[in-house]
Protein backbone atom coordinates (compact mmCIF):
# COMPACT_ATOMS: atom_id res chain seq x y z
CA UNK A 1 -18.05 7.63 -9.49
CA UNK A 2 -20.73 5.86 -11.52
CA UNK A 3 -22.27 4.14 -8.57
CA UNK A 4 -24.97 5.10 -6.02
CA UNK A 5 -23.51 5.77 -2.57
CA UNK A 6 -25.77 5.73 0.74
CA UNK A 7 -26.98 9.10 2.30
CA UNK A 8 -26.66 10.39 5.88
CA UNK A 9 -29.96 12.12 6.54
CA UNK A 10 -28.37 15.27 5.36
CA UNK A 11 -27.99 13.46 1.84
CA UNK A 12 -23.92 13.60 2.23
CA UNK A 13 -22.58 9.90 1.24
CA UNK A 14 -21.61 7.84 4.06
CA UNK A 15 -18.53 7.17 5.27
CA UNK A 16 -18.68 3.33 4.87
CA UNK A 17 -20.19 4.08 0.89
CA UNK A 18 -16.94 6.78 0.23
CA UNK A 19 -14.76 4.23 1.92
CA UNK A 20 -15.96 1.35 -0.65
CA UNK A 21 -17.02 3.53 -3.24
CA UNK A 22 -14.91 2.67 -6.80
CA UNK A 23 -15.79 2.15 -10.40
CA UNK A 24 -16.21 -0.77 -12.76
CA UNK A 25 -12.74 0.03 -13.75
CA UNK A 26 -9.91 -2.19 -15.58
CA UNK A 27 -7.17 0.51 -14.88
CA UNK A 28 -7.75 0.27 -11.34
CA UNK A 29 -8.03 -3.52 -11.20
CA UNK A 30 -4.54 -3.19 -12.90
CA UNK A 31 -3.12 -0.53 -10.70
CA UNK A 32 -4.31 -2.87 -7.44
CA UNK A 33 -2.92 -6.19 -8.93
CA UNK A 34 0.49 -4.68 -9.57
CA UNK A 35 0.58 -3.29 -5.56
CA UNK A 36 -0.36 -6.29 -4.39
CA UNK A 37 2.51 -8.44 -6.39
CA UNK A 38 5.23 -6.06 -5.47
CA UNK A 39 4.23 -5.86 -1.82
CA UNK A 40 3.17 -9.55 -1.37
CA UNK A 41 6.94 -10.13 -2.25
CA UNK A 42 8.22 -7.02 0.14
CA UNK A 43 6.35 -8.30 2.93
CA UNK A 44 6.95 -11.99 2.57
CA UNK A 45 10.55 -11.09 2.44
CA UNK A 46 10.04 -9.41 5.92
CA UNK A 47 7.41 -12.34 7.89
CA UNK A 48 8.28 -15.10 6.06
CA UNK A 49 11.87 -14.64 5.00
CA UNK A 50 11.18 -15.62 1.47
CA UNK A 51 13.05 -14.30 -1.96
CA UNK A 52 16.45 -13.71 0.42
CA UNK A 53 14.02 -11.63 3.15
CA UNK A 54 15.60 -11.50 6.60
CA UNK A 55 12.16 -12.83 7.86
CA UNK A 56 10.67 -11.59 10.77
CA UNK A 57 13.30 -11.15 13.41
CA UNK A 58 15.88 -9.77 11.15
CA UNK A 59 13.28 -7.15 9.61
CA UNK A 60 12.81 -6.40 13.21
CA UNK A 61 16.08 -6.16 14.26
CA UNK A 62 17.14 -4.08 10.89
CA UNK A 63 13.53 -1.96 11.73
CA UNK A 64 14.24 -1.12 15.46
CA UNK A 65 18.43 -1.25 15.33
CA UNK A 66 19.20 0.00 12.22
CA UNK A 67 16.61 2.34 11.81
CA UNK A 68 15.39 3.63 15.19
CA UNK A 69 11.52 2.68 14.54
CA UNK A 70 10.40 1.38 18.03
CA UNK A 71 8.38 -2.12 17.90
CA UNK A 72 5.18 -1.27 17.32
CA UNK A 73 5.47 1.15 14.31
CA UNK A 74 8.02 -1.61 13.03
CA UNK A 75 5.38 -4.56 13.39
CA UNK A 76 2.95 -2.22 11.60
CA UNK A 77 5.14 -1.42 8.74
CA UNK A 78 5.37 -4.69 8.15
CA UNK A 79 1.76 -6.06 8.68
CA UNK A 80 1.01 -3.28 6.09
CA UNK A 81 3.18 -4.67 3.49
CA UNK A 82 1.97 -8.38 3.86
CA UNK A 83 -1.34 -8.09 5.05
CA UNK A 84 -2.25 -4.95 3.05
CA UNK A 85 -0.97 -6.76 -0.14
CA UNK A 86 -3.21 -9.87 0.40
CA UNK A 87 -6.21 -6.82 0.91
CA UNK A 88 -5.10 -5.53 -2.08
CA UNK A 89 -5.21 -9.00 -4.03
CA UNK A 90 -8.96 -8.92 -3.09
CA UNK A 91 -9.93 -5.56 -3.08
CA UNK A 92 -11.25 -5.05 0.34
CA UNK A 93 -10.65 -1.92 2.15
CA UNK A 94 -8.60 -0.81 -1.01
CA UNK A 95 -7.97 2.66 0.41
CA UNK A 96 -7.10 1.69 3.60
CA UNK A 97 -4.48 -0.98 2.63
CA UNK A 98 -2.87 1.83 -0.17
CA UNK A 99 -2.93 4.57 2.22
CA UNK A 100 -0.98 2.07 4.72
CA UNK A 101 1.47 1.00 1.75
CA UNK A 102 1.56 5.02 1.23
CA UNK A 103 2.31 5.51 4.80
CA UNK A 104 5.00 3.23 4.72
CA UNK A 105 6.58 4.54 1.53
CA UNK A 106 6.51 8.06 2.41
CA UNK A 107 8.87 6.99 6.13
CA UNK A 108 11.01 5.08 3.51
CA UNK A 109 11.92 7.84 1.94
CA UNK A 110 12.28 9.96 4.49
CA UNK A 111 14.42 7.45 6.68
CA UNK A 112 16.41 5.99 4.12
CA UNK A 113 16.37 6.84 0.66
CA UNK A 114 15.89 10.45 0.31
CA UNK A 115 20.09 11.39 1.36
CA UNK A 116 20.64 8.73 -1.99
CA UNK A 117 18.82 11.76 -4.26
CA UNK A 118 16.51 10.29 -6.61
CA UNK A 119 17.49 7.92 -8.78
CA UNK A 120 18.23 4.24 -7.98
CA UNK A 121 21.49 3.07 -7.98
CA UNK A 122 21.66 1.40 -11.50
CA UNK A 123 25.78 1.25 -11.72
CA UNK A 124 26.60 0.40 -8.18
CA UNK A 125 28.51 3.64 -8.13
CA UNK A 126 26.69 5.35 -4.96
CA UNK A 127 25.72 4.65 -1.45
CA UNK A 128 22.18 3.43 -1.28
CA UNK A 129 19.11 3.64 -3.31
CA UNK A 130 16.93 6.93 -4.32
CA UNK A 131 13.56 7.03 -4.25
CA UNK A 132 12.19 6.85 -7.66
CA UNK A 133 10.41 3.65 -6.83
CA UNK A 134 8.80 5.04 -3.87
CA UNK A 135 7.63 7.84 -5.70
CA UNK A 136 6.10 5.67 -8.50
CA UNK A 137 4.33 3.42 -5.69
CA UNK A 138 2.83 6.90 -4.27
CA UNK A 139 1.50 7.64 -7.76
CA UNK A 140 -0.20 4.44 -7.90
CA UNK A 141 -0.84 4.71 -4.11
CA UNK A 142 -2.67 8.36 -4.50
CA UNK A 143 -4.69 7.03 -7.81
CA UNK A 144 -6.05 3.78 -5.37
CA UNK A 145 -6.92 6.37 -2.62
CA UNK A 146 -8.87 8.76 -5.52
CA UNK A 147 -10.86 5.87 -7.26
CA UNK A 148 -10.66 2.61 -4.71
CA UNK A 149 -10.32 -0.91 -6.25
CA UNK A 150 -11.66 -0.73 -9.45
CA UNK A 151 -13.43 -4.56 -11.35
CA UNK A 152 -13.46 -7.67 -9.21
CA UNK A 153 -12.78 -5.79 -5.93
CA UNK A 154 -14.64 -6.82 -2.88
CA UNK A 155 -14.97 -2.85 -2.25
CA UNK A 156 -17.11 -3.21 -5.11
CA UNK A 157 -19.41 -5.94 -4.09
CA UNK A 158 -19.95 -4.63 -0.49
CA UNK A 159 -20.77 -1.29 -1.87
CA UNK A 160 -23.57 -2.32 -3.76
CA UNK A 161 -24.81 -4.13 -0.84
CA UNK A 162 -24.76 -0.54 1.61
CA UNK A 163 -25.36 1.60 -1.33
């Protein structure tokens, strides 16, 4: 990273400085700004029931009936998607909010998507989707995790101020 990062006596970089830590980086910026727009819709769909979203209850009901995810994991599943978009928008706890997208991703695929094989289901010709889009988000999840928010991120700003 090009920036300074606070010491522990030991001269190891804090936890709060790694966790903030990111570059003066455009590609990053990018990488966050296209997250946050896909998951700001995923999770509005699920709280607020907007773009044809079930909203809230029906995610939950779909979550804990369909799927077998008891409440709490459900509710945070979909806190992550809405609330780690909007953290995403601004950059603040970058690695947090992509590791929860990541998290969330990763069950998709496991719960859902992986019996569909990989690809999506272009022609309508299969039962359910694959999990090419999951896999792309986890690219761009692993590369948020690696270098954190990148230009205009709050990360960035409160790093300089502990660093």
């Amino acid at each position: 990273m090009d920036t300074t990062h606070s010491t522990t006596p030991g001269g190891v970089p804090s936890f709060l400085s790694r966790l903030l830590g990111t570059q003066d980086s455009v590609p990053l910026l990018l990488l966050r700004l296209t997250l946050f727009f896909v998951f700001f819709a995923h999770g509005s769909q699920k709280v607020l029931g907007w773009f044809g979203g079930a909203g809230w209850s029906g995610t939950m009901d779909f979550f804990q009936q369909g799927l077998g995810i008891p409440a709490f994991f459900a509710v945070l599943a979909i806190a992550t998607e809405f609330l780690g978009s909007l953290a995403l928008l601004l950059g603040l706890l970058t690695r947090v909010a992509a590791l929860g997208i990541g998290a969330v991703m990763v069950v998709a695929v496991v719960k859902v998507h992986w019996a569909a094989g990989f690809f999506m289901n272009w022609y309508g010709n299969k039962q359910g989707e694959g999990f090419e889009y999951h896999l792309l988000v986890l690219g761009m999840v692993l590369a948020l995790l690696v270098g954190g928010g990148g230009r205009l991120s709050l990360d960035r700003g409160l790093q300089q101020k502990v660093g």
